[in-house]
Protein backbone atom coordinates (compact mmCIF):
# COMPACT_ATOMS: atom_id res chain seq x y z
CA UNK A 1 17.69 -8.00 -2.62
CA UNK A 2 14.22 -7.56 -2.51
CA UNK A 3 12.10 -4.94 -1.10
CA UNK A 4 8.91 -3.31 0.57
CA UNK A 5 7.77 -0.22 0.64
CA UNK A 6 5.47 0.77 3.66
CA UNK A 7 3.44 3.52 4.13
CA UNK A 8 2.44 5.19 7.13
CA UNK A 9 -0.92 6.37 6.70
CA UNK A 10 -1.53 8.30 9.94
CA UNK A 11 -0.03 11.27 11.35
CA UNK A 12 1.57 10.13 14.07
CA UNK A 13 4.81 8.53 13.87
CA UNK A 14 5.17 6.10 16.30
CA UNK A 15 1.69 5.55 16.53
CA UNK A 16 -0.97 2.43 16.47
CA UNK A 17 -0.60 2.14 12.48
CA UNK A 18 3.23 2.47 12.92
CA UNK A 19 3.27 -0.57 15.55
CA UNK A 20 1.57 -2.72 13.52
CA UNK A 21 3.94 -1.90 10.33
CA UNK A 22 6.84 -2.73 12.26
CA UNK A 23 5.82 -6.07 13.43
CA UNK A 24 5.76 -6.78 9.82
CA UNK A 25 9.45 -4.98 9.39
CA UNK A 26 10.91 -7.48 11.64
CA UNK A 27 10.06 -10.70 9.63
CA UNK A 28 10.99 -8.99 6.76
CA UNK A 29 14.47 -8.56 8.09
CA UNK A 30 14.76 -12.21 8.94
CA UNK A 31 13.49 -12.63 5.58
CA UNK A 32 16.15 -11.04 3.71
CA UNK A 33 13.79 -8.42 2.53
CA UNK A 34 15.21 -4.65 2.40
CA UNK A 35 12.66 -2.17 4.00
CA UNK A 36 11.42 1.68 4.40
CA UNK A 37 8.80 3.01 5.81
CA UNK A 38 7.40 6.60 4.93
CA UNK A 39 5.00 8.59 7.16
CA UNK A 40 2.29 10.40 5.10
CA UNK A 41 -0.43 11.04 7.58
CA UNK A 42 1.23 13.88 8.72
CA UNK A 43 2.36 16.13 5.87
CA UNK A 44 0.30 18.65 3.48
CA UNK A 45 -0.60 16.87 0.21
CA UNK A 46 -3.94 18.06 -1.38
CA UNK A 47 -5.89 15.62 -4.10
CA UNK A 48 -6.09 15.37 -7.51
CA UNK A 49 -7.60 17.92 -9.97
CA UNK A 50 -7.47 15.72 -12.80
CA UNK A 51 -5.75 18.23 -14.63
CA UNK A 52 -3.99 14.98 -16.55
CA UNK A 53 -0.73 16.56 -16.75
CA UNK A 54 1.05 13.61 -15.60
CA UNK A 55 0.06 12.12 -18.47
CA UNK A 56 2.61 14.65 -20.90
CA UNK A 57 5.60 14.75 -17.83
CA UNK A 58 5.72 11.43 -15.97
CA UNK A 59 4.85 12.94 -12.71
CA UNK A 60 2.57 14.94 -10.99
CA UNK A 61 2.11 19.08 -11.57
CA UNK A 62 2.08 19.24 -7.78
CA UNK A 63 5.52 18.66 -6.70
CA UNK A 64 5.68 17.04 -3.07
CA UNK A 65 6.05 13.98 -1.37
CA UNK A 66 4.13 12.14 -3.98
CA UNK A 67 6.85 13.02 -6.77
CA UNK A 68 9.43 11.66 -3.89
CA UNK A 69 8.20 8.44 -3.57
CA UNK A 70 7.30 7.38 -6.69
CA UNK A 71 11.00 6.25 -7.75
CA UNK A 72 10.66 4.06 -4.36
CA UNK A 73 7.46 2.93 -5.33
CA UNK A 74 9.13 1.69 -8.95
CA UNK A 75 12.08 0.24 -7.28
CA UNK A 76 9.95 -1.64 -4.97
CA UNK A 77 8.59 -5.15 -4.98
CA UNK A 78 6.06 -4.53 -2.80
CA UNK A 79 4.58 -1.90 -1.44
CA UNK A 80 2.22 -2.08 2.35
CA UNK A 81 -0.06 0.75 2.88
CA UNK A 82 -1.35 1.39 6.29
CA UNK A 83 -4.15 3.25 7.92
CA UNK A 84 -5.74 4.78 11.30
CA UNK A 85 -9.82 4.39 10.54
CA UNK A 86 -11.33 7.98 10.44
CA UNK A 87 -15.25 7.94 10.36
CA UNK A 88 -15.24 4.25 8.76
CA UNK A 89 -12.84 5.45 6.09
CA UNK A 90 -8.88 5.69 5.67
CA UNK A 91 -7.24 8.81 6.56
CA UNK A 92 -7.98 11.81 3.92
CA UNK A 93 -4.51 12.63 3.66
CA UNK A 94 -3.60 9.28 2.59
CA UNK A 95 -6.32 9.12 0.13
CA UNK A 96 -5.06 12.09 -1.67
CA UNK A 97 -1.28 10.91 -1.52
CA UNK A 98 -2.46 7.47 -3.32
CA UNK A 99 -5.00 9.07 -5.77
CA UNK A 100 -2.21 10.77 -7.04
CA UNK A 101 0.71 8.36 -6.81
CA UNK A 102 -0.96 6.00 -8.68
CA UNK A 103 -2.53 7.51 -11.07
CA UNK A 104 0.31 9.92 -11.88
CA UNK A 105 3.37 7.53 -12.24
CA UNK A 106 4.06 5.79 -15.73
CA UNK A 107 5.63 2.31 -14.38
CA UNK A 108 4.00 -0.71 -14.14
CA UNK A 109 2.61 -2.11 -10.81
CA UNK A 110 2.45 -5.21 -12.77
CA UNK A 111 3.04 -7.70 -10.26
CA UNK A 112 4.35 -5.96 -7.76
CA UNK A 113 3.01 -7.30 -3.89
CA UNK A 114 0.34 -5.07 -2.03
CA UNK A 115 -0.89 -5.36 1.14
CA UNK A 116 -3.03 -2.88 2.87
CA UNK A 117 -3.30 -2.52 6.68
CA UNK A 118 -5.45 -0.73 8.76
CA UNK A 119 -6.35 0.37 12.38
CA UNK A 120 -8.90 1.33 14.91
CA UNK A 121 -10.50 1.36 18.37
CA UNK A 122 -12.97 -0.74 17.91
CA UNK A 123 -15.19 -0.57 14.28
CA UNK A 124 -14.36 0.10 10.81
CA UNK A 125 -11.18 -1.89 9.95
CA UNK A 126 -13.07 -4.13 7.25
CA UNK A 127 -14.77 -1.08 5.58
CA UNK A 128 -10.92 0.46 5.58
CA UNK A 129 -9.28 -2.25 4.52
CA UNK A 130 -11.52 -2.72 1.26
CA UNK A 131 -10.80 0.88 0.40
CA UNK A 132 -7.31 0.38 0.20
CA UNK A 133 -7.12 -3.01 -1.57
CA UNK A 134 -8.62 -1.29 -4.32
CA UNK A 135 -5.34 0.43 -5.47
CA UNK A 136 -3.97 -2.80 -6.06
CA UNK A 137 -6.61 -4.61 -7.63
CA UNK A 138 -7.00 -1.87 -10.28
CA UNK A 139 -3.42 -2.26 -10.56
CA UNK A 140 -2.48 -5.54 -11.44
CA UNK A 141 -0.83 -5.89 -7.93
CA UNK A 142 -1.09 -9.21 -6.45
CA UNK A 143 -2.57 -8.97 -2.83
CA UNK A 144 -0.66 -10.51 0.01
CA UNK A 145 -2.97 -11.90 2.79
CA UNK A 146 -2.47 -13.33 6.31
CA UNK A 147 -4.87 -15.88 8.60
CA UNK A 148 -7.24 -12.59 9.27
CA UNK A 149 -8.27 -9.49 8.48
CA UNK A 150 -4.47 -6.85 7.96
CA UNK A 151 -5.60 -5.28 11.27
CA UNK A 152 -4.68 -4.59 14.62
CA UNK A 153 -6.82 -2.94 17.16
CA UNK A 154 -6.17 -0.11 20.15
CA UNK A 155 -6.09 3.65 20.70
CA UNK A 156 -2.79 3.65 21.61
CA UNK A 157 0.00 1.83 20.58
CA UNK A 158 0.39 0.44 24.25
CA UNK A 159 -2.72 -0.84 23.14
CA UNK A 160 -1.71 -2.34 19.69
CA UNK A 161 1.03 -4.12 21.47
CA UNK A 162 -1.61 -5.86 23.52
CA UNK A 163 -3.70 -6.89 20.63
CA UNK A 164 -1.56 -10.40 20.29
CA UNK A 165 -3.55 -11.78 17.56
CA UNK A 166 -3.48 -8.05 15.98
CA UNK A 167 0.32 -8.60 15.62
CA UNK A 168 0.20 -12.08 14.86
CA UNK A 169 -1.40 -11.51 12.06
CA UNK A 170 1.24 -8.92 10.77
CA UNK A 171 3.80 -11.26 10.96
CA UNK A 172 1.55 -13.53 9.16
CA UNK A 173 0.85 -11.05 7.04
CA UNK A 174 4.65 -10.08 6.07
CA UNK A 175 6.10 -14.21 5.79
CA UNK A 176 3.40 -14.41 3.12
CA UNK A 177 3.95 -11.13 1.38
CA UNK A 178 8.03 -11.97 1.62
CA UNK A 179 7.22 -15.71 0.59
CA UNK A 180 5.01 -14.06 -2.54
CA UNK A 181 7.82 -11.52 -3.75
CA UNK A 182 10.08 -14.07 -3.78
CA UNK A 183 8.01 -16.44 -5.69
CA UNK A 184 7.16 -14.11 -8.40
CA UNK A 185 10.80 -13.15 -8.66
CA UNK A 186 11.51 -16.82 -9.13
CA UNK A 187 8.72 -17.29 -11.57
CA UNK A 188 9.65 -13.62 -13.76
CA UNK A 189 13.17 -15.28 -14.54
CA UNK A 190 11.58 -18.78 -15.45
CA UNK A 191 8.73 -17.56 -16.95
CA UNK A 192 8.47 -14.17 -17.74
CA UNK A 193 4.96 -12.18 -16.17
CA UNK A 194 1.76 -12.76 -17.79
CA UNK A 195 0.98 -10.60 -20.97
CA UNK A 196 -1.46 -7.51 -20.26
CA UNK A 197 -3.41 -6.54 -22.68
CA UNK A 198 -4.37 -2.77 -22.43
CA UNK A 199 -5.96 -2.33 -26.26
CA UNK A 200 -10.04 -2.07 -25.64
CA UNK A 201 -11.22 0.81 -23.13
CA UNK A 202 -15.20 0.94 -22.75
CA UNK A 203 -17.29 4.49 -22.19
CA UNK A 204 -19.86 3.81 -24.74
CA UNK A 205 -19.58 7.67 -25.75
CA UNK A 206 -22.10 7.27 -28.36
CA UNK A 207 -24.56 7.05 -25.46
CA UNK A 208 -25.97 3.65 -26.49
């Protein structure tokens, strides 16, 4: 059976972000696709300090939540992140937690689904939601869309539940990301996933 990994970006459980991320849980269920959802917002992970120790164990010298959910990440075939807006930006918390996840775990995210959500009062969500898509893109991660912007708006998640075409879109959003997984799982067994090549690296050290 397939499945998604979603991450709760804010630190409150049941909050706006949270409504929005189960919306999408429930058409994954009729999808067939196996779910968890992990709340991040709320726990004590500091950044990276490049200290590229990862690089000699496979995970990262600072052993918290980030070590936890890396084996979920791997087993995953897709992985949603989500996101209150703070200042026009993601929450810091969550920034840390996916510096380090991806940059300290070995696998591949060759090909794996990502789709990033986000939510605010009012402004932000677009200048959010490009900060998170970046993971993936970097990543080789194919990004799921829906018929709008991943967002949903409120300051409560009263509010969120109001937003109709907020949650419309995350069911959107999750039929296209469950239709996508699928597909590429079909496609891996027919096809095999596309080469990717990792030989030339660029820094022009020379200075030239």
């Amino acid at each position: 059976m397939s499945k998604v990994l979603l991450i709760n970006g804010s630190p409150n459980v049941n909050g706006c972000v949270a409504t929005a991320l189960k919306e999408m849980i429930k058409v994954f269920e009729q999808e067939g696709v196996q779910t968890e959802m992990i709340t991040v917002g709320n726990k004590n992970i500091r950044g990276c300090i490049g200290c590229d120790k990862c690089n000699e164990t496979g995970k990262c010298v600072f052993d918290d939540l980030v070590n936890e959910v890396a084996p979920k990440f791997e087993a995953a075939d897709g992985l949603v992140i989500g996101s209150p807006v703070y200042y026009g930006s993601p929450n810091g918390t969550l920034i840390s937690f996916l510096d380090r996840l991806f940059y300290s775990t070995p696998f591949k995210k060759h090909f794996k689904v990502g789709a990033a959500v986000v939510s605010c009062r009012r402004g932000g969500n677009s200048a959010s939601f490009d900060v998170l898509n970046k993971y993936f893109t970097i990543s080789s991660m194919p990004v799921a869309s829906a018929n709008y912007w991943n967002q949903v708006h409120g300051f409560t998640a009263e509010d969120v539940m109001k937003d109709l075409e907020g949650l419309q879109t995350m069911r959107n959003l999750a039929r296209n990301m469950a239709f996508m997984i699928k597909a590429i799982g079909d496609a891996r067994e027919k096809y095999g996933l596309p080469v990717l090549e990792r030989g030339a690296f660029t820094s022009f050290p020379d200075g030239k």
